[in-house]
Every structure is written in structure tokens, then in C-alpha cells.
PDB file of N, CA and C in Angstrom:
ATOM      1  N   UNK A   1      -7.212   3.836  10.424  1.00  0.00           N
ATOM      2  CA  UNK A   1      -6.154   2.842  10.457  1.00  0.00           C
ATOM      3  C   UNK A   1      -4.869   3.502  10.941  1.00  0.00           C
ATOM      4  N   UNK A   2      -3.912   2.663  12.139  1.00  0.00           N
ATOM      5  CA  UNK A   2      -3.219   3.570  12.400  1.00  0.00           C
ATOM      6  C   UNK A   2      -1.750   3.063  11.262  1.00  0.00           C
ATOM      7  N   UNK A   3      -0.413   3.623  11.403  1.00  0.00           N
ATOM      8  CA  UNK A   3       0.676   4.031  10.890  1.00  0.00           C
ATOM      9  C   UNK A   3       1.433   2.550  11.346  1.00  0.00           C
ATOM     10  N   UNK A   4       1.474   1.351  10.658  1.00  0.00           N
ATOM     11  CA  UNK A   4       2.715   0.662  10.993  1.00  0.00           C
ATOM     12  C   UNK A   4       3.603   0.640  10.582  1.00  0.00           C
ATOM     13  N   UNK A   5       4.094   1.668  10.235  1.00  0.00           N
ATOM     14  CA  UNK A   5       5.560   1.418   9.801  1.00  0.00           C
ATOM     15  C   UNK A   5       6.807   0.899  10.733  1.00  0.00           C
ATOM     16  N   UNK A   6       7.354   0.181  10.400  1.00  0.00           N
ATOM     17  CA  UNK A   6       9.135  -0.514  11.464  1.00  0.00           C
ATOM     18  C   UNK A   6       9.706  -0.167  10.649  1.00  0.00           C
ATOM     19  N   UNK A   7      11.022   0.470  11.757  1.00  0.00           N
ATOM     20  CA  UNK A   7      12.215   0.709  11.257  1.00  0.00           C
ATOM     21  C   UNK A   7      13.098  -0.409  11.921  1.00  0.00           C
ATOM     22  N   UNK A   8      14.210  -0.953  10.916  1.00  0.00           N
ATOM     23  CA  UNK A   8      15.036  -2.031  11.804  1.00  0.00           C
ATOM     24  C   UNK A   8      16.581  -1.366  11.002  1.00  0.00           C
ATOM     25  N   UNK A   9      17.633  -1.499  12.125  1.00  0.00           N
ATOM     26  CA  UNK A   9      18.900  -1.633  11.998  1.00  0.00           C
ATOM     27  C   UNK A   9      19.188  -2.862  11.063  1.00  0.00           C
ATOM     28  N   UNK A  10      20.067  -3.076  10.085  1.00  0.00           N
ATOM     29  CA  UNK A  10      20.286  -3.884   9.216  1.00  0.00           C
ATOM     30  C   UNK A  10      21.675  -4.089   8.779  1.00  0.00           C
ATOM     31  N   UNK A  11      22.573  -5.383   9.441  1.00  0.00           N
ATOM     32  CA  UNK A  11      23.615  -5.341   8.700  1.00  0.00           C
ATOM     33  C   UNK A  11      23.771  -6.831   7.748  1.00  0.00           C
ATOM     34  N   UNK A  12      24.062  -6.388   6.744  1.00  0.00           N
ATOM     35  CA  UNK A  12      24.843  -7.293   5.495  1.00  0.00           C
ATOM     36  C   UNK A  12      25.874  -8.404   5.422  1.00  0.00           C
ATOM     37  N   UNK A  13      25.535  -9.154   5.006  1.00  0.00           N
ATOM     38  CA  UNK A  13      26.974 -10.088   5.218  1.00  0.00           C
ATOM     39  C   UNK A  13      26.633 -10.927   3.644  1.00  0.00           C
ATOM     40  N   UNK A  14      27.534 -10.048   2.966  1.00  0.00           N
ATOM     41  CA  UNK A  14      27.574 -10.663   1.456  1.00  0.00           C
ATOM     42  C   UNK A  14      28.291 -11.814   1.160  1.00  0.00           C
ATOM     43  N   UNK A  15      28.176 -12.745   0.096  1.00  0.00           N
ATOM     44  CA  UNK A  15      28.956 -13.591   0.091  1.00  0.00           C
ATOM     45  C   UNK A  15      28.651 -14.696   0.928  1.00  0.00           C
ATOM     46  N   UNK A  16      27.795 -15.185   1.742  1.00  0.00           N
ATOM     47  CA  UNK A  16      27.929 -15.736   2.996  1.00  0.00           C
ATOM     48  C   UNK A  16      27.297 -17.523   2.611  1.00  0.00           C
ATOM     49  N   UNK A  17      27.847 -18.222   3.548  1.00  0.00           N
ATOM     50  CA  UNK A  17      27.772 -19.663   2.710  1.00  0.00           C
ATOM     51  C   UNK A  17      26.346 -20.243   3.203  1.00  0.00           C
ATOM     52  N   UNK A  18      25.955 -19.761   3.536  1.00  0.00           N
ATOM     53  CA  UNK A  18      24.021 -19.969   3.802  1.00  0.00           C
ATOM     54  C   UNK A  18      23.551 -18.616   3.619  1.00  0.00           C
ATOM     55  N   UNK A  19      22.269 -18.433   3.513  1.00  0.00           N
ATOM     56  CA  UNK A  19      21.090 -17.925   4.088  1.00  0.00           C
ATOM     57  C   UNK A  19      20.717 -17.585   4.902  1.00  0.00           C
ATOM     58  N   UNK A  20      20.868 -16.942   5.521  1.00  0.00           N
ATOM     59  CA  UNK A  20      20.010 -16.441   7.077  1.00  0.00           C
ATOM     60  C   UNK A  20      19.808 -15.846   7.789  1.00  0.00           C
ATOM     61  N   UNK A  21      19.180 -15.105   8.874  1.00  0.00           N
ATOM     62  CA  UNK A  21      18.795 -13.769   9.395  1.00  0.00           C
ATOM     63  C   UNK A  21      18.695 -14.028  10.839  1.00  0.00           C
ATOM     64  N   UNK A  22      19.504 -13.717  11.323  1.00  0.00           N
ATOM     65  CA  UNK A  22      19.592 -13.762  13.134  1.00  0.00           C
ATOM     66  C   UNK A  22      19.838 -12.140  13.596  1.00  0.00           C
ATOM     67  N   UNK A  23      19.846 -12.339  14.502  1.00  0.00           N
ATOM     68  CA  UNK A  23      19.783 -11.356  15.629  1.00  0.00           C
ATOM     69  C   UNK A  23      20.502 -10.478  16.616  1.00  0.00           C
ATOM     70  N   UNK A  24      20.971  -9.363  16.710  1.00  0.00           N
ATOM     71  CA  UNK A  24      22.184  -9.381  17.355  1.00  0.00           C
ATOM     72  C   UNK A  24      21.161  -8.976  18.760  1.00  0.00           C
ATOM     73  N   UNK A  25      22.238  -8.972  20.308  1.00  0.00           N
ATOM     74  CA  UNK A  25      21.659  -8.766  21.425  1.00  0.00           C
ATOM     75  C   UNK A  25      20.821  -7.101  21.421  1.00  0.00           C
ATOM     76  N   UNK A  26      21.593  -6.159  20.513  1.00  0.00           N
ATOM     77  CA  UNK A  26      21.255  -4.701  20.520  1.00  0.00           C
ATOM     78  C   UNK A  26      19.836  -4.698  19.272  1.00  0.00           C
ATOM     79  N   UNK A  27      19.019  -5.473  18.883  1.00  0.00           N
ATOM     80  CA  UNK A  27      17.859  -5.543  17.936  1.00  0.00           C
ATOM     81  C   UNK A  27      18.675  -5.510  16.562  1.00  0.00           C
ATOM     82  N   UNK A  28      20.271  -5.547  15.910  1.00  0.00           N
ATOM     83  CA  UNK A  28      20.102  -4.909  14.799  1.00  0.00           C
ATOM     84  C   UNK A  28      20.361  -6.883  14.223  1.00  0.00           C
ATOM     85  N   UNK A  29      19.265  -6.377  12.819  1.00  0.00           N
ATOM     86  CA  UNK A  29      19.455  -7.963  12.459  1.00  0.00           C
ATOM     87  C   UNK A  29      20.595  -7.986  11.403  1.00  0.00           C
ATOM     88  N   UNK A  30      21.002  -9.255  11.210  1.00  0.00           N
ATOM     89  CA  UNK A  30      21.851  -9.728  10.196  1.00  0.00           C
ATOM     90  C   UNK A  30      21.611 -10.380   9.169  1.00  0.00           C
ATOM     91  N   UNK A  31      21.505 -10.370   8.147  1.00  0.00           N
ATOM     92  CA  UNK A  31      20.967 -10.997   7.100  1.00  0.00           C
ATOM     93  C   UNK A  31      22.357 -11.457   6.255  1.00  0.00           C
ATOM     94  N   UNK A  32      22.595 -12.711   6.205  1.00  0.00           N
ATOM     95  CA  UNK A  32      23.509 -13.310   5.465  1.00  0.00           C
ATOM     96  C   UNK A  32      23.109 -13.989   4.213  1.00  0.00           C
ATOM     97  N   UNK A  33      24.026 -13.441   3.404  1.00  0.00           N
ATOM     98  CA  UNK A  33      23.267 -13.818   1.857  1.00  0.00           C
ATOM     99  C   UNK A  33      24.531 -14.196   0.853  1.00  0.00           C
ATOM    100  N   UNK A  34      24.148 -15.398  -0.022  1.00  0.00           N
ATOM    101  CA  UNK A  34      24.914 -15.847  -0.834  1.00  0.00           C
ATOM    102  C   UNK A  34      25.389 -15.095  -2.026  1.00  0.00           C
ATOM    103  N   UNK A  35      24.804 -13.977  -2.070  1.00  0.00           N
ATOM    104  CA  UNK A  35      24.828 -13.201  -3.499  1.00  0.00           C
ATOM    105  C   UNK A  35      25.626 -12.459  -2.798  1.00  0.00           C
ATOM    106  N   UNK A  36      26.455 -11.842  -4.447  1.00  0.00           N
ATOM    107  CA  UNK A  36      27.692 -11.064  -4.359  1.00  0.00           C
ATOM    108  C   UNK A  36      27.363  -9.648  -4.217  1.00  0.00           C
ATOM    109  N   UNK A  37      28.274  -8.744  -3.568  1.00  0.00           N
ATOM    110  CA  UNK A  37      27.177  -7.002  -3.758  1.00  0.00           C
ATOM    111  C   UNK A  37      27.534  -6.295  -4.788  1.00  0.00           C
ATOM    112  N   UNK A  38      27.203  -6.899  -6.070  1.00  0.00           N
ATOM    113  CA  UNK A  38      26.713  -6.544  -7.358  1.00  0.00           C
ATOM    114  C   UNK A  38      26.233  -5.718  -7.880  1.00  0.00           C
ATOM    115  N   UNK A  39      25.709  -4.780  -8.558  1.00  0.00           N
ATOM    116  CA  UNK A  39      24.558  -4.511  -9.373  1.00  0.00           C
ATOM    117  C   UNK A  39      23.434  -4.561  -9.025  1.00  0.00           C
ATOM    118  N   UNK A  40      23.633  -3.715  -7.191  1.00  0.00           N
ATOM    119  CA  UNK A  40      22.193  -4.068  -6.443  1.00  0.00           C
ATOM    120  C   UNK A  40      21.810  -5.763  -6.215  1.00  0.00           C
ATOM    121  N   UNK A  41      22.579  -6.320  -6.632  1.00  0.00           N
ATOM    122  CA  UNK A  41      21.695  -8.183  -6.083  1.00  0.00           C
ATOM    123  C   UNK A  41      21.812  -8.044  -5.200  1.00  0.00           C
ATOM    124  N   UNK A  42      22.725  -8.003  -4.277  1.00  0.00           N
ATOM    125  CA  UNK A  42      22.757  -8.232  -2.796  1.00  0.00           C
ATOM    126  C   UNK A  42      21.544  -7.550  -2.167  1.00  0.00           C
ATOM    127  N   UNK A  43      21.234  -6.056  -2.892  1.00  0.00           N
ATOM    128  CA  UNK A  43      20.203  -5.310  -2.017  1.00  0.00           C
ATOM    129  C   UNK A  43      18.949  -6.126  -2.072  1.00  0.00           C
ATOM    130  N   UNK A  44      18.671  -6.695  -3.430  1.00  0.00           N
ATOM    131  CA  UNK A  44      17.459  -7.298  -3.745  1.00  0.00           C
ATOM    132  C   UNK A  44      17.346  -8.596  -3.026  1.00  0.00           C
ATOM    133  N   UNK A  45      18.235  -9.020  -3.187  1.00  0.00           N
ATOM    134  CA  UNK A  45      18.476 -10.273  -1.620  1.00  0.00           C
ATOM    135  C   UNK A  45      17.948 -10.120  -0.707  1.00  0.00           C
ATOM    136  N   UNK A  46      18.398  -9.195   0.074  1.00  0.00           N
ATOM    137  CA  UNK A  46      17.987  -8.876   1.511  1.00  0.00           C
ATOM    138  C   UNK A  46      16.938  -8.439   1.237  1.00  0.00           C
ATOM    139  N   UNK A  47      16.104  -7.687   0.258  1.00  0.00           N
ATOM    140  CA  UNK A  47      15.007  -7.227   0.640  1.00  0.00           C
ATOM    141  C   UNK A  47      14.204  -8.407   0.431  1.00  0.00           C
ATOM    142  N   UNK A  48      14.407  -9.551  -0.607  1.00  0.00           N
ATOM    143  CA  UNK A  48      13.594 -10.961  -0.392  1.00  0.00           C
ATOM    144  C   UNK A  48      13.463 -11.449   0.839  1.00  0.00           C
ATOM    145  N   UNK A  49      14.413 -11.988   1.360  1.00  0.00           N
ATOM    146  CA  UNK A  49      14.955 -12.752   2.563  1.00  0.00           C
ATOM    147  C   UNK A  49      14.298 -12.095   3.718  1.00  0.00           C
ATOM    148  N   UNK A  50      14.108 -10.367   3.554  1.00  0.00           N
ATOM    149  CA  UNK A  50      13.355  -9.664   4.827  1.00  0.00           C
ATOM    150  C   UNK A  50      11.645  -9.784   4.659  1.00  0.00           C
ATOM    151  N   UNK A  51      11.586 -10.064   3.956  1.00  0.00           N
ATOM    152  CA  UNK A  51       9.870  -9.986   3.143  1.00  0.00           C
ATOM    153  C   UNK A  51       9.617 -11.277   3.336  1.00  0.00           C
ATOM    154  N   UNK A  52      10.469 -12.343   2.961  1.00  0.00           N
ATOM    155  CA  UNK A  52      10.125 -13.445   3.977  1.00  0.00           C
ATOM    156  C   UNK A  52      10.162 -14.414   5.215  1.00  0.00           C
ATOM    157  N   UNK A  53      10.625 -13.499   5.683  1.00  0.00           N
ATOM    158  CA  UNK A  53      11.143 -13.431   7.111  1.00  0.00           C
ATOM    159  C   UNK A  53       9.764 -13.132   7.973  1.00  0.00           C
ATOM    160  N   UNK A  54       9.570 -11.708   7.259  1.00  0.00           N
ATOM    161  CA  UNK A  54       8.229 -11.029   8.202  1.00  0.00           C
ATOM    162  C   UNK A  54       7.087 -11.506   7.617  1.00  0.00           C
ATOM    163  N   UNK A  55       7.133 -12.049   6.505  1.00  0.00           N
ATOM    164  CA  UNK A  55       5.858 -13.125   5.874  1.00  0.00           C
ATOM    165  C   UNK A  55       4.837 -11.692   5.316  1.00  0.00           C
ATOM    166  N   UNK A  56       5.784 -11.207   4.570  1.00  0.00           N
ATOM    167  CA  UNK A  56       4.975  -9.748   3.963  1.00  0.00           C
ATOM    168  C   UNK A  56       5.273  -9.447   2.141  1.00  0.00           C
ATOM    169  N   UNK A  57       4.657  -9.066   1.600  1.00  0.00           N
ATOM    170  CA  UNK A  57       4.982  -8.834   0.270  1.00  0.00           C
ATOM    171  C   UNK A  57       6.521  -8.245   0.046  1.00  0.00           C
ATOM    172  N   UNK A  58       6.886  -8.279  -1.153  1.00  0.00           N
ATOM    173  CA  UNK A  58       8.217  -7.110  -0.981  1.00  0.00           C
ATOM    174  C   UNK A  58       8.227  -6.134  -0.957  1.00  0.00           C
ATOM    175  N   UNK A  59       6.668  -5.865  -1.726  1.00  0.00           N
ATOM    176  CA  UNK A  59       6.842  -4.578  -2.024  1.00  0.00           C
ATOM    177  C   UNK A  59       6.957  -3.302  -0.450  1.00  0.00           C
ATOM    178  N   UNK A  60       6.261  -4.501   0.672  1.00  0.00           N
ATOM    179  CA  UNK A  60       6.511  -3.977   1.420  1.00  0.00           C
ATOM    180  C   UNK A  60       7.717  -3.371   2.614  1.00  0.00           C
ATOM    181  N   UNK A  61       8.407  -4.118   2.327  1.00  0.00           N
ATOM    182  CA  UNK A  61      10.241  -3.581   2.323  1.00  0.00           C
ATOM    183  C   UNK A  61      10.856  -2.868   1.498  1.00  0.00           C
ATOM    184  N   UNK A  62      11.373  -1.814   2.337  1.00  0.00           N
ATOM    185  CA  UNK A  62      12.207  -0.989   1.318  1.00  0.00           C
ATOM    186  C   UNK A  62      13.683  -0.300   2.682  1.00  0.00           C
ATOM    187  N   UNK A  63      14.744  -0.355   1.804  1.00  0.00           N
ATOM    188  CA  UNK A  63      15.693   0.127   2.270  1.00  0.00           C
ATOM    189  C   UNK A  63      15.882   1.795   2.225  1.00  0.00           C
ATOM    190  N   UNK A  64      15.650   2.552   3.212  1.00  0.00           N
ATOM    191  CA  UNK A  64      15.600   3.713   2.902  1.00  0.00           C
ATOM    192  C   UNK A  64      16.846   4.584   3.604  1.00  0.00           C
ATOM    193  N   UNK A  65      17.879   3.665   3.636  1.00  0.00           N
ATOM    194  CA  UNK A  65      19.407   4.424   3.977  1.00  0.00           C
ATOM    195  C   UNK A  65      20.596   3.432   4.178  1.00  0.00           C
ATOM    196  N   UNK A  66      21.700   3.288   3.213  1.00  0.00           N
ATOM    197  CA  UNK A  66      22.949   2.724   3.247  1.00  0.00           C
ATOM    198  C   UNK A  66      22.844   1.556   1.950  1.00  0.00           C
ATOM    199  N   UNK A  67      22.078   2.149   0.982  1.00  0.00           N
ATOM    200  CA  UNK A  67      21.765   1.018  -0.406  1.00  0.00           C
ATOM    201  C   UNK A  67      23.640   0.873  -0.597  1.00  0.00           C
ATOM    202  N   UNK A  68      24.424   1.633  -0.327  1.00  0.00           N
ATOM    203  CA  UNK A  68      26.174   0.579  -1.147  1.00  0.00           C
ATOM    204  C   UNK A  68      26.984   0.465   0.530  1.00  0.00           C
ATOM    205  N   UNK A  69      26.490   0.745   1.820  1.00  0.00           N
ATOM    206  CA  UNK A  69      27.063   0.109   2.573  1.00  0.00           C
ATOM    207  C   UNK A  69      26.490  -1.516   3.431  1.00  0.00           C
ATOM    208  N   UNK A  70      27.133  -2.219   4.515  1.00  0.00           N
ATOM    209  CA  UNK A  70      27.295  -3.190   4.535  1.00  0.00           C
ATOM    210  C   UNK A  70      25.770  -2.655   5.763  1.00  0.00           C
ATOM    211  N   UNK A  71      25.922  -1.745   6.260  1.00  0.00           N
ATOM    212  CA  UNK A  71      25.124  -1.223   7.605  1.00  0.00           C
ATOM    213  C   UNK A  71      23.817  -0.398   6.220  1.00  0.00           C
ATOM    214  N   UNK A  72      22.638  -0.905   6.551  1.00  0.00           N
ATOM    215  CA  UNK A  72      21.492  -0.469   6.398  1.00  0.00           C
ATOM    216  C   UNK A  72      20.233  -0.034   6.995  1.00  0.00           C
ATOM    217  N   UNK A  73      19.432   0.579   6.722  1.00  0.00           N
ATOM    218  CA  UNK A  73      18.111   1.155   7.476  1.00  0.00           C
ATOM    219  C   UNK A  73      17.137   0.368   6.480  1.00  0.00           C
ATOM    220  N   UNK A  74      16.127  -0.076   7.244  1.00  0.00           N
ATOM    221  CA  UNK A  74      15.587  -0.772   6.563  1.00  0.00           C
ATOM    222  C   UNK A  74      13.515  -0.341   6.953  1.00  0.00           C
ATOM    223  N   UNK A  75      12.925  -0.280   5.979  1.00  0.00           N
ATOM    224  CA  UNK A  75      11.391   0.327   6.414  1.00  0.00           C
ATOM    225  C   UNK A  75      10.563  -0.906   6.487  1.00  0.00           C
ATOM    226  N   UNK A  76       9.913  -1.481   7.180  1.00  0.00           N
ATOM    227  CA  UNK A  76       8.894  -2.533   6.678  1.00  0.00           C
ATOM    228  C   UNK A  76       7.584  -2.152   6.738  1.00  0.00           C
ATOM    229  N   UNK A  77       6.880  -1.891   6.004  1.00  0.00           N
ATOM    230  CA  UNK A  77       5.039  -1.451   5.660  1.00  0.00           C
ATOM    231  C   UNK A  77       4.248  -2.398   6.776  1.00  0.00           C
TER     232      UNK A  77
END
């Protein structure tokens, strides 16, 4: 079996008055989320919102660089 791992550019937009995940022209996505950047909610947000986005478990998302900035690295299994 080979190695799928994706890496995606990831920026944050906390606070935001919808939901939603678009695209910028350079691949990095945006994930806009109603939750405040809390006590990790916001992270756990985005990692929902990316898990169902790509129609994948959560467990298979994980953020593996910029967990307290707005700019993230993001792994998908």
C-alpha cells in the first residue's frame, strides 16, 4: 500500500459569520469558522470542518504546525 499522506497550507479565520472552506488561487485553503480561538475550539473546528470537507474520519486530520497561529500546516491520512 502506498503513502497518502497530503499536506495542505491552512489559513484560519476565527470568529467568522458562516462556515466555510474555499480556496485561495496559490492552493492554500481557508477555513472560516464561527468558534472563538479558545481553548483549542477553533483548532477542533477546523479539524471537523476539514474531515468533512475531504469526507474522511477526524481522526484522520491532524494539524502538525501553527496549533496558536492563524496560518497552519495541516496532514490529511
Amino acid at each position: 500500500m502506498q503513502n497518502s499522506k497530503q499536506i495542505f497550507n491552512v489559513r484560519v479565520i476565527p470568529r467568522a459569520r458562516v462556515n466555510s472552506i474555499t480556496a485561495d488561487a496559490d492552493g492554500t485553503l481557508r477555513v472560516h469558522t464561527t468558534t472563538a480561538p479558545t481553548d483549542g475550539k477553533a483548532n477542533d473546528a477546523v479539524i471537523r470542518a476539514l474531515a468533512e470537507f475531504w469526507g474522511v474520519p477526524r481522526s484522520c486530520v491532524r494539524i502538525i504546525r501553527g496549533q496558536t497561529s492563524h496560518n497552519k500546516v495541516v496532514e490529511k491520512l
